[in-house]
Protein backbone atom coordinates (compact mmCIF):
# COMPACT_ATOMS: atom_id res chain seq x y z
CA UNK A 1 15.14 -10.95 5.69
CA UNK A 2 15.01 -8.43 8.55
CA UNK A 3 11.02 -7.65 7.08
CA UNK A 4 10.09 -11.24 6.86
CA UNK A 5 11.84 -12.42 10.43
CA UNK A 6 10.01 -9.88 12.33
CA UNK A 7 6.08 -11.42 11.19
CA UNK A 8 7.98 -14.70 11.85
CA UNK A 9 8.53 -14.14 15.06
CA UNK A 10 5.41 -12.88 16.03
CA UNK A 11 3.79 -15.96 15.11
CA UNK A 12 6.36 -18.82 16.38
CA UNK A 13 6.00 -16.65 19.83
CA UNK A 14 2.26 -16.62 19.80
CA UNK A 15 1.43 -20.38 18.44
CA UNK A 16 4.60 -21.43 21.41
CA UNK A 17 1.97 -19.78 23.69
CA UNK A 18 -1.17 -21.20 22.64
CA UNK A 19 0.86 -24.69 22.30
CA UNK A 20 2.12 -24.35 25.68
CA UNK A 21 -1.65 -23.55 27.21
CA UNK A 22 -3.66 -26.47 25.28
CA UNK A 23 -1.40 -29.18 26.01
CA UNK A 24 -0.73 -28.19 29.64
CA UNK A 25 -3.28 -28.85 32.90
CA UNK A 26 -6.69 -27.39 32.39
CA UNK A 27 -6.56 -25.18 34.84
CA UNK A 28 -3.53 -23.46 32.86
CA UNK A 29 -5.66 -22.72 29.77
CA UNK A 30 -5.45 -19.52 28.46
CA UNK A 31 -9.34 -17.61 28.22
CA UNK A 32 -11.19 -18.54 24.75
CA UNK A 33 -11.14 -14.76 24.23
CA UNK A 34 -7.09 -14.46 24.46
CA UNK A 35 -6.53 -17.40 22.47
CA UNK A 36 -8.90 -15.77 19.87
CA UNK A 37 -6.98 -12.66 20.44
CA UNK A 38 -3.36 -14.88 19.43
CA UNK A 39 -5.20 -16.52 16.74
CA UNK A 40 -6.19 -12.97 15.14
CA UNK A 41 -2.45 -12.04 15.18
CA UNK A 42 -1.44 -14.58 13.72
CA UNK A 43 -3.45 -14.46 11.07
CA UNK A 44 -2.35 -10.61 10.83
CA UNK A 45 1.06 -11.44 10.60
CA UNK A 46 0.17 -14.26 7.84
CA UNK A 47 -1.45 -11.42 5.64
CA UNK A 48 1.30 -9.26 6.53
CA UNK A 49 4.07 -11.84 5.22
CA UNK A 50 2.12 -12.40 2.01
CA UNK A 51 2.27 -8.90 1.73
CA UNK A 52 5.92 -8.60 1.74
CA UNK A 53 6.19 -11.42 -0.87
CA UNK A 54 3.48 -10.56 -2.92
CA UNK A 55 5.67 -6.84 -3.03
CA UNK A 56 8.93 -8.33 -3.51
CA UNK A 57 7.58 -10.85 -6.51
CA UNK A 58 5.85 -8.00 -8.16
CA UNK A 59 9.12 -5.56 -7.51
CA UNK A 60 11.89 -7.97 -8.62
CA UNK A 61 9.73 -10.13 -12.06
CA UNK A 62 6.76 -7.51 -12.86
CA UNK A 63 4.97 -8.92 -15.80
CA UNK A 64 5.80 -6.70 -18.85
CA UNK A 65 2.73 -4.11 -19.14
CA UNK A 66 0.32 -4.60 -21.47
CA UNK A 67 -0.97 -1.60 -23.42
CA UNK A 68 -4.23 -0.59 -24.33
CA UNK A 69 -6.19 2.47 -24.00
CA UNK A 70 -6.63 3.12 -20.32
CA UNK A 71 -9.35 5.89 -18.80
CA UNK A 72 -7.25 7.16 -15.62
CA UNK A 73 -10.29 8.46 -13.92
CA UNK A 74 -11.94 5.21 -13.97
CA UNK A 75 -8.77 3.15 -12.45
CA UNK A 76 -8.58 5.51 -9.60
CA UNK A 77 -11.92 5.33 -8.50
CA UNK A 78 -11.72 1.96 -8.91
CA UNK A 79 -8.65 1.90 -5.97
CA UNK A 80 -10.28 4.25 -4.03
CA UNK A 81 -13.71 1.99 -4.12
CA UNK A 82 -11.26 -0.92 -3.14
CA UNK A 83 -9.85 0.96 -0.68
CA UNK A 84 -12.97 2.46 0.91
CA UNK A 85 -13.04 0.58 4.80
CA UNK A 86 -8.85 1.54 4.88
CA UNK A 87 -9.70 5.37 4.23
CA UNK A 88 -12.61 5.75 6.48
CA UNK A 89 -10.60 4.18 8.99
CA UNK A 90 -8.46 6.26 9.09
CA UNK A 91 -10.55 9.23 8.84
CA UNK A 92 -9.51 10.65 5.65
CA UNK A 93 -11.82 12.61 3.21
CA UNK A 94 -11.22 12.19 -0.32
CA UNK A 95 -11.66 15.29 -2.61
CA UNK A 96 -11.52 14.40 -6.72
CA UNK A 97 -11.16 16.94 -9.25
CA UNK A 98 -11.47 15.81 -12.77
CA UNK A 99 -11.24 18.52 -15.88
CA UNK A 100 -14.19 17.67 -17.88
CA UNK A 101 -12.08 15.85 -20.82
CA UNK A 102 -9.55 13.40 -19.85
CA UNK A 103 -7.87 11.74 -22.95
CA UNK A 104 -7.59 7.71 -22.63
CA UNK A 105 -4.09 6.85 -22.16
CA UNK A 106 -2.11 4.14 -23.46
CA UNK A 107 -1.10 2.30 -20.65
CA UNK A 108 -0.98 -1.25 -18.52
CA UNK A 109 -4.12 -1.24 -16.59
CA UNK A 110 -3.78 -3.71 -13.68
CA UNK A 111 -0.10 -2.13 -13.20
CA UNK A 112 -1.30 1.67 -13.22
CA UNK A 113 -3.76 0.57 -10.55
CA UNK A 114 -0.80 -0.92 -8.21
CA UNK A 115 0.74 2.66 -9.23
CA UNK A 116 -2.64 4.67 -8.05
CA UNK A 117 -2.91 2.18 -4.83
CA UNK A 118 0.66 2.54 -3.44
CA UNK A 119 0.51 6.39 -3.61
CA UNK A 120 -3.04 6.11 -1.84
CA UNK A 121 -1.93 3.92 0.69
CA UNK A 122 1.06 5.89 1.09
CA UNK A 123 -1.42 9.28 1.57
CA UNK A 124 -3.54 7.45 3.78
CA UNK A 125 -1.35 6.05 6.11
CA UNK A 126 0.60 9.10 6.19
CA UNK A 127 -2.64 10.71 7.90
CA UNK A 128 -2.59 8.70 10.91
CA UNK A 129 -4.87 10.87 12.81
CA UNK A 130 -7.43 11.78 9.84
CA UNK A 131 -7.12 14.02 7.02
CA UNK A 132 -7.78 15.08 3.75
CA UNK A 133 -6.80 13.86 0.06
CA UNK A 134 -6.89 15.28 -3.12
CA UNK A 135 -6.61 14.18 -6.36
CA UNK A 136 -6.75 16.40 -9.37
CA UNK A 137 -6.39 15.25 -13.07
CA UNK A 138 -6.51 17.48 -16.10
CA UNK A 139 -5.01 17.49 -19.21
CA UNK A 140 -3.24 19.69 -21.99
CA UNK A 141 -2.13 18.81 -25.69
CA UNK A 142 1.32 17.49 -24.52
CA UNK A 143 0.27 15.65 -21.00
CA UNK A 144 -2.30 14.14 -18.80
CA UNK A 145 -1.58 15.16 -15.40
CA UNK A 146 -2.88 13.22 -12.07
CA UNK A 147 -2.28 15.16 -8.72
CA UNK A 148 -2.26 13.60 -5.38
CA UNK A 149 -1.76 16.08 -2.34
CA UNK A 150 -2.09 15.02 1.22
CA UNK A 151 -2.39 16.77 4.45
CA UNK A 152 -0.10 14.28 6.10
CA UNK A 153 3.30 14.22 7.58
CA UNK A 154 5.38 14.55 4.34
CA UNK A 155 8.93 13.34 3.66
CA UNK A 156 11.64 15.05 4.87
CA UNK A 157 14.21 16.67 2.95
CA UNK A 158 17.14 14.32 3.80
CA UNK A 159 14.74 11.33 2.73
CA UNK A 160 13.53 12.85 -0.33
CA UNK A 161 16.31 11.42 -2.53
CA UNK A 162 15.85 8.10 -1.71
CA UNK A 163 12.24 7.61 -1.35
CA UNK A 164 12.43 5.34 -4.83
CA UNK A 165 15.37 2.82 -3.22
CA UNK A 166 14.52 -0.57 -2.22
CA UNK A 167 13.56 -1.45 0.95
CA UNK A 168 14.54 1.76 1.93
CA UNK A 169 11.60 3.23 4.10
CA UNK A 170 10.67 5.72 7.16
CA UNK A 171 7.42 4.32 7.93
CA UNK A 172 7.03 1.87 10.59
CA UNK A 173 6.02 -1.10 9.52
CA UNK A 174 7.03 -0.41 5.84
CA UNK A 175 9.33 -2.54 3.36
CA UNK A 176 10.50 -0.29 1.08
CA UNK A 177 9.03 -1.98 -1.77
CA UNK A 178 6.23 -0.18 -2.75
CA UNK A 179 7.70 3.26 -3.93
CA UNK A 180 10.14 1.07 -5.63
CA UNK A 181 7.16 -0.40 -7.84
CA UNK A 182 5.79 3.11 -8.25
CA UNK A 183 8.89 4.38 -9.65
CA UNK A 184 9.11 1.40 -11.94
CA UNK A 185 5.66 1.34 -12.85
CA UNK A 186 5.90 5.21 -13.80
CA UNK A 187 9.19 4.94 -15.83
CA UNK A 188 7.86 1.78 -17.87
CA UNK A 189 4.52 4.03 -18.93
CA UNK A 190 6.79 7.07 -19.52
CA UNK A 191 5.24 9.15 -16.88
CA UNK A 192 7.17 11.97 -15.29
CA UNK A 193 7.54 12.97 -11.38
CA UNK A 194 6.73 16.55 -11.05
């Protein structure tokens, strides 16, 4: 409630304002540029709501995965194309190291892609001022093994235990929901946290 209330009140405040300014005097018109400006936030906060419900939908009635041979290297360039303008934003350079043979796994495709793109995200906006990520994946007889390592913040000790609760989060702006689904996602595909 406390995630959704605060977008809600972003936009009630800002469309009050924009109310307030077109059906008052002329002279008491906000500038076409702040208005725009309003507009734009609202429209932030919009995406940002769906967000949270897209999130919470996916965390509380997740389809059940479908299985089929899955190439891991291909569904993490695939986030990492999709999430291209968010990295360079940011700054970040993105360093992949593949071993030359990398088994097909069986696995959920569209759900191990929501896996690879919260940890990314997660990376990335841990970096706030620019950084670097790295992704290694190799495998041996027993495993396949994907690597993500970060030259962000990190998570503290204390938070460490928790980092898989629902909406339990450190990051502003965050719902909690996403290393929820990244747990989830892992433990339904029978991955292990190393």
């Amino acid at each position: 409630a406390h995630e959704i209330g605060n977008p809600l009140n972003s936009l009630y405040l800002n469309l009050q304002i924009i109310e307030k300014s077109l059906s008052g005097p002329p002279e008491d018109a906000l500038p076409v540029e702040d208005t725009a400006k309003m507009i734009d936030a609202c429209k932030s906060e919009v995406e940002r709501l769906d967000s949270i419900i897209h999130g919470f939908l996916t965390a509380i009635r997740p389809g059940k995965p479908q299985f089929a041979p899955s190439d891991i290297r291909e569904l993490v360039i695939e986030v990492l194309r999709f999430m291209r303008p968010e990295i360079e934003a940011r700054r970040v350079a993105v360093k992949c190291d593949w071993s030359s043979i990398l088994p097909p796994v069986s696995g959920d495709a569209a759900q191990l892609k929501q896996l690879f793109y919260n940890i990314i995200r997660n990376a990335v906006q841990a970096m706030s001022n620019g950084g670097e990520l790295s992704i290694f994946g190799y495998a041996d007889p027993e495993f396949l093994t994907v690597e993500f390592a970060d030259t962000g913040c990190g998570i503290s000790t204390s938070n460490l235990s928790s980092i898989f609760q629902a909406f339990k989060t450190t990051k502003s702006g965050g719902n909690g929901i996403g290393t929820m689904i990244i747990e989830r996602i892992c433990r339904e595909h029978g991955a292990e946290f190393g």
